[in-house]
N, C-alpha and C. Protein backbone atom coordinates (compact mmCIF):
# COMPACT_ATOMS: atom_id res chain seq x y z
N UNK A 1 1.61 -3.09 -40.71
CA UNK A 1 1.43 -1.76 -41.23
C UNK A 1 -0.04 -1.56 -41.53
N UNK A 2 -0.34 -0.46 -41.39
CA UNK A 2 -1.64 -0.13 -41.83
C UNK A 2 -2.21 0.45 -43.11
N UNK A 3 -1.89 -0.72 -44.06
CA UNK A 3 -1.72 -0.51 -45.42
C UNK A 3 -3.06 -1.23 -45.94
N UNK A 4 -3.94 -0.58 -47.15
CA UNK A 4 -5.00 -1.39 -47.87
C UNK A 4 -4.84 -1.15 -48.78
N UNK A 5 -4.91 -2.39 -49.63
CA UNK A 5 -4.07 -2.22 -50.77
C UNK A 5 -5.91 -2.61 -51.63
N UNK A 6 -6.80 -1.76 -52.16
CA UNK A 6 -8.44 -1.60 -51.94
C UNK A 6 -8.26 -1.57 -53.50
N UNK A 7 -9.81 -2.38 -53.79
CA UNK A 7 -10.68 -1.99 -54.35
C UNK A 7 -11.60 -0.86 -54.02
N UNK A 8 -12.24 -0.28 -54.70
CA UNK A 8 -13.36 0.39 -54.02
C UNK A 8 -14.16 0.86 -55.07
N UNK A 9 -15.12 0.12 -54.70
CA UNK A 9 -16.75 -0.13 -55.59
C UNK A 9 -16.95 1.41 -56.08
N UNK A 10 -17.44 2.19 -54.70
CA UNK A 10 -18.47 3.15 -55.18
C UNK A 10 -18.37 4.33 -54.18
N UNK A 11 -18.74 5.31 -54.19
CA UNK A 11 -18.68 6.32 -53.26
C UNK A 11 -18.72 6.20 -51.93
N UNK A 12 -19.70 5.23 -51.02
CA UNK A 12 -20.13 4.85 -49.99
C UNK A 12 -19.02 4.00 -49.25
N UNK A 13 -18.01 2.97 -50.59
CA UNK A 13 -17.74 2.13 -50.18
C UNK A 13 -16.44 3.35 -49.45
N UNK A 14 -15.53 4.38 -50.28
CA UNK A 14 -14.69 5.05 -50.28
C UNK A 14 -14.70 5.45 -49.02
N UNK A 15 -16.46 6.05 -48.37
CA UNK A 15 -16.36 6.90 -47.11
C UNK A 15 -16.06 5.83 -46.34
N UNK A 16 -16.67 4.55 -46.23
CA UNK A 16 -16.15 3.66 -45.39
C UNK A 16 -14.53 3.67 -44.75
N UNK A 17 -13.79 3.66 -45.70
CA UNK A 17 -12.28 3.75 -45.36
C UNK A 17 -12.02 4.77 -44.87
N UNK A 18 -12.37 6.03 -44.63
CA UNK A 18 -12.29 6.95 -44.42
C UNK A 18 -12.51 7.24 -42.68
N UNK A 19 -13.54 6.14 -42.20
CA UNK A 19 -13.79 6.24 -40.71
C UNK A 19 -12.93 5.64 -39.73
N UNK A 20 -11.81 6.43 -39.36
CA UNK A 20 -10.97 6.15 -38.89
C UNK A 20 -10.48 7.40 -38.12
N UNK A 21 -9.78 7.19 -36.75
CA UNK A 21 -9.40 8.26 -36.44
C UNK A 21 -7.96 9.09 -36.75
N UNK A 22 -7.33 7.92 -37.63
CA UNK A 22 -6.46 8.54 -37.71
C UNK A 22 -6.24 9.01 -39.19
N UNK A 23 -4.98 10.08 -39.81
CA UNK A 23 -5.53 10.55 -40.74
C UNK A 23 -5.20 9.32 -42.07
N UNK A 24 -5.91 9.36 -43.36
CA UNK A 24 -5.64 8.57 -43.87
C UNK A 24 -5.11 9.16 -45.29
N UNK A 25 -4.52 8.60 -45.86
CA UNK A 25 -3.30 8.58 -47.26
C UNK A 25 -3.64 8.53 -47.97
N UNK A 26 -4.89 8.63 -48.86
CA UNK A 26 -4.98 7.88 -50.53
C UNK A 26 -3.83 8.32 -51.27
N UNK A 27 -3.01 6.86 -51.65
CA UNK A 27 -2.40 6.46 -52.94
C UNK A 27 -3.06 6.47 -54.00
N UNK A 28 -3.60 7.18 -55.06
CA UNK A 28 -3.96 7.17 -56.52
C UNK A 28 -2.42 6.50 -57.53
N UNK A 29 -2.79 5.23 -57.99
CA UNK A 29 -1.73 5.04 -58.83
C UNK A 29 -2.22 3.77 -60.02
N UNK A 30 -1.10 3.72 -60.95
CA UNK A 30 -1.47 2.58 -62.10
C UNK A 30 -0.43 1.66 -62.21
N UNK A 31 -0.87 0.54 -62.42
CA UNK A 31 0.23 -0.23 -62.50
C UNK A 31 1.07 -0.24 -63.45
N UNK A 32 0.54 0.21 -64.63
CA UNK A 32 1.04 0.77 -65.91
C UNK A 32 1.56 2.19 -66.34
N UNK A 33 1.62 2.61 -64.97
CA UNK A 33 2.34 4.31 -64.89
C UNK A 33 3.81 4.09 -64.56
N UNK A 34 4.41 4.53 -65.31
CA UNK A 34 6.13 4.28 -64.96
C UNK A 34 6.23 5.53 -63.74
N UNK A 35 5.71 6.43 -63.78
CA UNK A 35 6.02 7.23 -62.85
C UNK A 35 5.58 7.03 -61.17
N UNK A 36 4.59 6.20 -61.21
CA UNK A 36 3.93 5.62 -60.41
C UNK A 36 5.11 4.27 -59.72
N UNK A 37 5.47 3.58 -60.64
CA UNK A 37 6.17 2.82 -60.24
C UNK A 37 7.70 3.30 -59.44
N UNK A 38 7.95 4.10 -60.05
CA UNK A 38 9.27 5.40 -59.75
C UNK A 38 9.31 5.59 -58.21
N UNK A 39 7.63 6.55 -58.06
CA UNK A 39 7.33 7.08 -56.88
C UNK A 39 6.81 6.19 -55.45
N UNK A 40 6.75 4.70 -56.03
CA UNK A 40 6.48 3.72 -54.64
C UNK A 40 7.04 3.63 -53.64
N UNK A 41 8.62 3.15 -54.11
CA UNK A 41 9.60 2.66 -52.86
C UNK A 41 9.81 3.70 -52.66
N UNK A 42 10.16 4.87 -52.38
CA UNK A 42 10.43 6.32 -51.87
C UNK A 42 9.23 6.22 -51.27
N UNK A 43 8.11 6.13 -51.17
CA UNK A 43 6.96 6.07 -50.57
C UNK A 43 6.70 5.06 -49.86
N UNK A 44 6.97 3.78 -49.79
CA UNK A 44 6.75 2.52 -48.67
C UNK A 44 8.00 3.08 -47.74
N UNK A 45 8.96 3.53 -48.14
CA UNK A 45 10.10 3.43 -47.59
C UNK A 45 9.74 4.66 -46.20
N UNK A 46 9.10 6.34 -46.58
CA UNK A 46 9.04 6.96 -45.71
C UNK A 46 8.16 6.51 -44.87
N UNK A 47 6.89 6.07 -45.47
CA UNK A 47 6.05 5.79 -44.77
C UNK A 47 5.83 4.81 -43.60
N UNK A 48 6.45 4.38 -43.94
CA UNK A 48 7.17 2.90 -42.81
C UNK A 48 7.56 3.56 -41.21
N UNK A 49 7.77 4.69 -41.56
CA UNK A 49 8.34 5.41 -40.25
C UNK A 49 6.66 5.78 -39.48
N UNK A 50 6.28 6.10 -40.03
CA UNK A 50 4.72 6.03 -39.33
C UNK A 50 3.48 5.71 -39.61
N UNK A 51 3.35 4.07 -39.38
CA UNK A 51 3.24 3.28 -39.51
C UNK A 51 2.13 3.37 -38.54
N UNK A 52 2.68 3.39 -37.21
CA UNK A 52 1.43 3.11 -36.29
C UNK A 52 0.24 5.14 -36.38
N UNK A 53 0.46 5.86 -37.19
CA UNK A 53 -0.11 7.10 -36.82
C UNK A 53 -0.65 7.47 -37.82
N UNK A 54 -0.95 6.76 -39.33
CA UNK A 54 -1.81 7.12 -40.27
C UNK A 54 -2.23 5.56 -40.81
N UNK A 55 -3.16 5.61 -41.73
CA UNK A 55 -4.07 4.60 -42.52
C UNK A 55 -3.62 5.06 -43.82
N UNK A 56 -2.94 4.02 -44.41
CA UNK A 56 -2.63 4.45 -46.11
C UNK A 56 -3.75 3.32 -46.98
N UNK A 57 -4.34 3.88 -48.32
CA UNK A 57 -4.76 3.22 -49.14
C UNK A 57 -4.00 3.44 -50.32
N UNK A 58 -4.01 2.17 -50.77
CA UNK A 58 -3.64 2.43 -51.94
C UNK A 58 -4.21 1.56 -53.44
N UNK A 59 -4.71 2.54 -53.99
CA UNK A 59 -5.85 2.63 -54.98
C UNK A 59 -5.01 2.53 -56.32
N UNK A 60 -5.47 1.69 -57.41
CA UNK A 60 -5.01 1.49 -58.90
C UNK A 60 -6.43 2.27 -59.39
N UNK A 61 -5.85 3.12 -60.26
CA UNK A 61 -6.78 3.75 -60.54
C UNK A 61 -7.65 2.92 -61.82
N UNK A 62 -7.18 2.14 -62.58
CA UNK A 62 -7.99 1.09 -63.09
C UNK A 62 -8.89 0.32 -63.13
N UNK A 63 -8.97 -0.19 -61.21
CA UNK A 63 -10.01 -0.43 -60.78
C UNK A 63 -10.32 0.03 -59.77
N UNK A 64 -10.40 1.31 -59.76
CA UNK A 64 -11.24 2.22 -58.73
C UNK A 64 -11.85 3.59 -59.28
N UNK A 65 -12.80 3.49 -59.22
CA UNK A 65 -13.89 5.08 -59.79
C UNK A 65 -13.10 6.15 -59.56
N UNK A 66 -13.56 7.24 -60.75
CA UNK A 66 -12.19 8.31 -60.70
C UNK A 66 -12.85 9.58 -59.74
N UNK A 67 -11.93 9.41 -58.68
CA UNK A 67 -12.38 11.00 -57.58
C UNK A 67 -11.97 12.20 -58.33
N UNK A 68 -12.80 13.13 -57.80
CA UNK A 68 -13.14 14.39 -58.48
C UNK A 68 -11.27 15.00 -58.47
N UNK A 69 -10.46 14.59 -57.44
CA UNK A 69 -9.29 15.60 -56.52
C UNK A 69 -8.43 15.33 -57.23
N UNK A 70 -8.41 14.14 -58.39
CA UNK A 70 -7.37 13.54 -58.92
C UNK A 70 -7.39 13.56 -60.20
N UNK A 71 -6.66 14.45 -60.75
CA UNK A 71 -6.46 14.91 -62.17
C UNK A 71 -4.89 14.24 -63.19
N UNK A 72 -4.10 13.82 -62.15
CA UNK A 72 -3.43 13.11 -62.80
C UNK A 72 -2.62 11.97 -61.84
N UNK A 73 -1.65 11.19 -61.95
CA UNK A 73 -1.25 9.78 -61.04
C UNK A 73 0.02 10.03 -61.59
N UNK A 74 1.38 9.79 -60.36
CA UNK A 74 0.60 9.18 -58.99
C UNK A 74 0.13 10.84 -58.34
N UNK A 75 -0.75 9.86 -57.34
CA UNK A 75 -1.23 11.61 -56.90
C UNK A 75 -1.65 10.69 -54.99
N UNK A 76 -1.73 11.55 -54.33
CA UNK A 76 -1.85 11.25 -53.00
C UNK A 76 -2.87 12.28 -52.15
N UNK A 77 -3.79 11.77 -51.69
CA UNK A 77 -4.93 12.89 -51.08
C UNK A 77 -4.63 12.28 -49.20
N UNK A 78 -4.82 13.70 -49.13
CA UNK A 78 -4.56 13.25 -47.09
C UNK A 78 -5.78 13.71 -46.53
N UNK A 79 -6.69 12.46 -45.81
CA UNK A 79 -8.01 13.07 -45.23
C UNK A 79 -7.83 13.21 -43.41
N UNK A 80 -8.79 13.88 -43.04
CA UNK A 80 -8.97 12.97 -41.52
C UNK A 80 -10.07 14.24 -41.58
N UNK A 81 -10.28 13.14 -40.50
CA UNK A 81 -11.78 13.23 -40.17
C UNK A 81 -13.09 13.56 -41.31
N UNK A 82 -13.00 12.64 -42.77
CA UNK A 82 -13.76 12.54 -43.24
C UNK A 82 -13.58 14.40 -44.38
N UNK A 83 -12.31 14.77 -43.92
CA UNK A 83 -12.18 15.96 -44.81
C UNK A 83 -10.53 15.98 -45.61
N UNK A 84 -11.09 16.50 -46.49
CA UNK A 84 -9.50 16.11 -47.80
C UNK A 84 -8.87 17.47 -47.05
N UNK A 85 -7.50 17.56 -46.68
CA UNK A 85 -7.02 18.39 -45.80
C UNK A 85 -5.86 18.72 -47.54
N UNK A 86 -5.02 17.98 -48.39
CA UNK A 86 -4.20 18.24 -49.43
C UNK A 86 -4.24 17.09 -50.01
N UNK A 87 -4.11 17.72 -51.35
CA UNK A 87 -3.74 16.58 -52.44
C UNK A 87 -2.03 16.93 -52.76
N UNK A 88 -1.10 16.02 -53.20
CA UNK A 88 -0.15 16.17 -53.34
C UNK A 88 0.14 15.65 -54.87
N UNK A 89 0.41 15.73 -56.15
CA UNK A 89 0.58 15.12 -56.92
C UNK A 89 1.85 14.98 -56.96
N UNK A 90 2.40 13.96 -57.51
CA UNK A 90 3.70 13.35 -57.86
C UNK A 90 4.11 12.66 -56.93
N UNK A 91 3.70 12.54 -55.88
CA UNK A 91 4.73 12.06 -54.45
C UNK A 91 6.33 12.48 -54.26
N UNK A 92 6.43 13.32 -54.56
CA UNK A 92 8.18 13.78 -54.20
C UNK A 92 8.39 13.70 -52.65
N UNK A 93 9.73 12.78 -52.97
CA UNK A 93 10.39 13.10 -51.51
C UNK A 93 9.94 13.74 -50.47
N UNK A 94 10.89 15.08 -51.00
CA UNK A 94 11.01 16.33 -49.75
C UNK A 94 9.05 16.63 -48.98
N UNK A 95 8.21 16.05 -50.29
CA UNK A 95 7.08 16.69 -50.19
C UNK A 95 6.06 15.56 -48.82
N UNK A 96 6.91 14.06 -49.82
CA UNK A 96 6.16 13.13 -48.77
C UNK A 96 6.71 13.63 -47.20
N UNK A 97 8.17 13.47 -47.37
CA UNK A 97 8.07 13.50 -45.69
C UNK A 97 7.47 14.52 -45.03
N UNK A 98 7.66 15.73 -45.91
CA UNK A 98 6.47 16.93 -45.06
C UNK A 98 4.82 16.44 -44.54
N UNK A 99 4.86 15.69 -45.36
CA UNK A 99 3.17 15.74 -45.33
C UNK A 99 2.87 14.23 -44.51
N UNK A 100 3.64 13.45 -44.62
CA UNK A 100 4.07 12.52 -42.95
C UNK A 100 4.23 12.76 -42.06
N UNK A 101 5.40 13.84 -41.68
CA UNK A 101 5.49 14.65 -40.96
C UNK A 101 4.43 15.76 -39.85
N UNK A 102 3.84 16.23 -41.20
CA UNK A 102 2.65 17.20 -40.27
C UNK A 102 1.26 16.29 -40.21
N UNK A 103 1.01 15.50 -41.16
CA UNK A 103 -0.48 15.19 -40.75
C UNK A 103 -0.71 13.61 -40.02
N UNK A 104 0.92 12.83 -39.53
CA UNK A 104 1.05 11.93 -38.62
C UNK A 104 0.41 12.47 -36.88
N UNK A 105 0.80 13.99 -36.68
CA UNK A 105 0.79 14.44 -35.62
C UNK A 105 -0.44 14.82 -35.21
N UNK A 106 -1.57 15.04 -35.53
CA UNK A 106 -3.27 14.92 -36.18
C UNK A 106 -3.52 14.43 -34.61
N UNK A 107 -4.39 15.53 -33.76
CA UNK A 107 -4.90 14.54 -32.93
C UNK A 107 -5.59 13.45 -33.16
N UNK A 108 -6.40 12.75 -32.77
CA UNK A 108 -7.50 11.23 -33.05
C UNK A 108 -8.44 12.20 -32.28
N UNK A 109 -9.53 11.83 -33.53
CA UNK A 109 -11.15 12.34 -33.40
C UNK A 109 -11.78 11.05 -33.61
N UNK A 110 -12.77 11.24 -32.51
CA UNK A 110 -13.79 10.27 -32.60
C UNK A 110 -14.98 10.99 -32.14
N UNK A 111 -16.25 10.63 -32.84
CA UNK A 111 -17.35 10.88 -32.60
C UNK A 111 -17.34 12.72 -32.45
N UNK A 112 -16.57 13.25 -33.65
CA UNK A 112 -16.75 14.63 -33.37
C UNK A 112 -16.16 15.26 -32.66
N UNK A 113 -15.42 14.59 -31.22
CA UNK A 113 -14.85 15.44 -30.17
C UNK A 113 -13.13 14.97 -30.31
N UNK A 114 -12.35 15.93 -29.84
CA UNK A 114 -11.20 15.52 -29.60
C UNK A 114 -10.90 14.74 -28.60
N UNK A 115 -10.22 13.75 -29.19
CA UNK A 115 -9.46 13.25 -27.88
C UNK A 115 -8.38 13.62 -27.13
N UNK A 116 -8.61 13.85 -25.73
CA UNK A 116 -8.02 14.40 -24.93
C UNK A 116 -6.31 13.57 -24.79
N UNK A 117 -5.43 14.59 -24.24
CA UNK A 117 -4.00 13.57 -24.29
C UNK A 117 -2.91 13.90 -24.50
């Protein structure tokens, strides 16, 4: 699976993860959030289904610098191509699979251009 289960230092280190063509997931969560804990397996579980068509991180917000997008946990930001496309807070169900759903299907950008296909 294409799961990172990250630290992440500092701003620079963040865009790093981010260069990828496909779209990627930030998980915002605590290990000490019961709601967080609630909202996982409903979340490994959908996500598992596409697996090979996004990049998930998943960030403890404890030890990771607090992004501007994330006002409360669990909370989930969907990028690609280096742009926050939605933040989702709570991870609900009905909401994850939507948002698996539409932003799995994401063409792959590289170097600016679409890839053809």
């Amino acid at each position: 699976m294409n799961y990172v289960n990250a630290v992440i230092a500092d701003k620079a280190a963040f865009e790093r993860e981010l260069e990828t063509t496909q779209p990627v997931f930030v998980v915002f969560i605590s290990h000490h959030c019961a709601a967080c804990r609630d909202a996982m397996p409903p979340f490994m579980r959908i996500s598992e289904r596409y697996k090979n068509h996004v990049k998930i991180l998943i960030l403890d917000c404890a030890e990771t610098p607090r992004h501007p997008s994330v006002d409360r946990i669990p909370m989930l930001l969907i990028y690609h191509n280096h742009v926050l496309l939605e933040t989702l807070p709570g991870l609900g169900e009905q909401a994850l699979e939507r948002a698996f759903e539409q932003y799995s299907r994401l063409p792959a950008v590289t170097s600016g251009v679409k890839a053809s296909g």
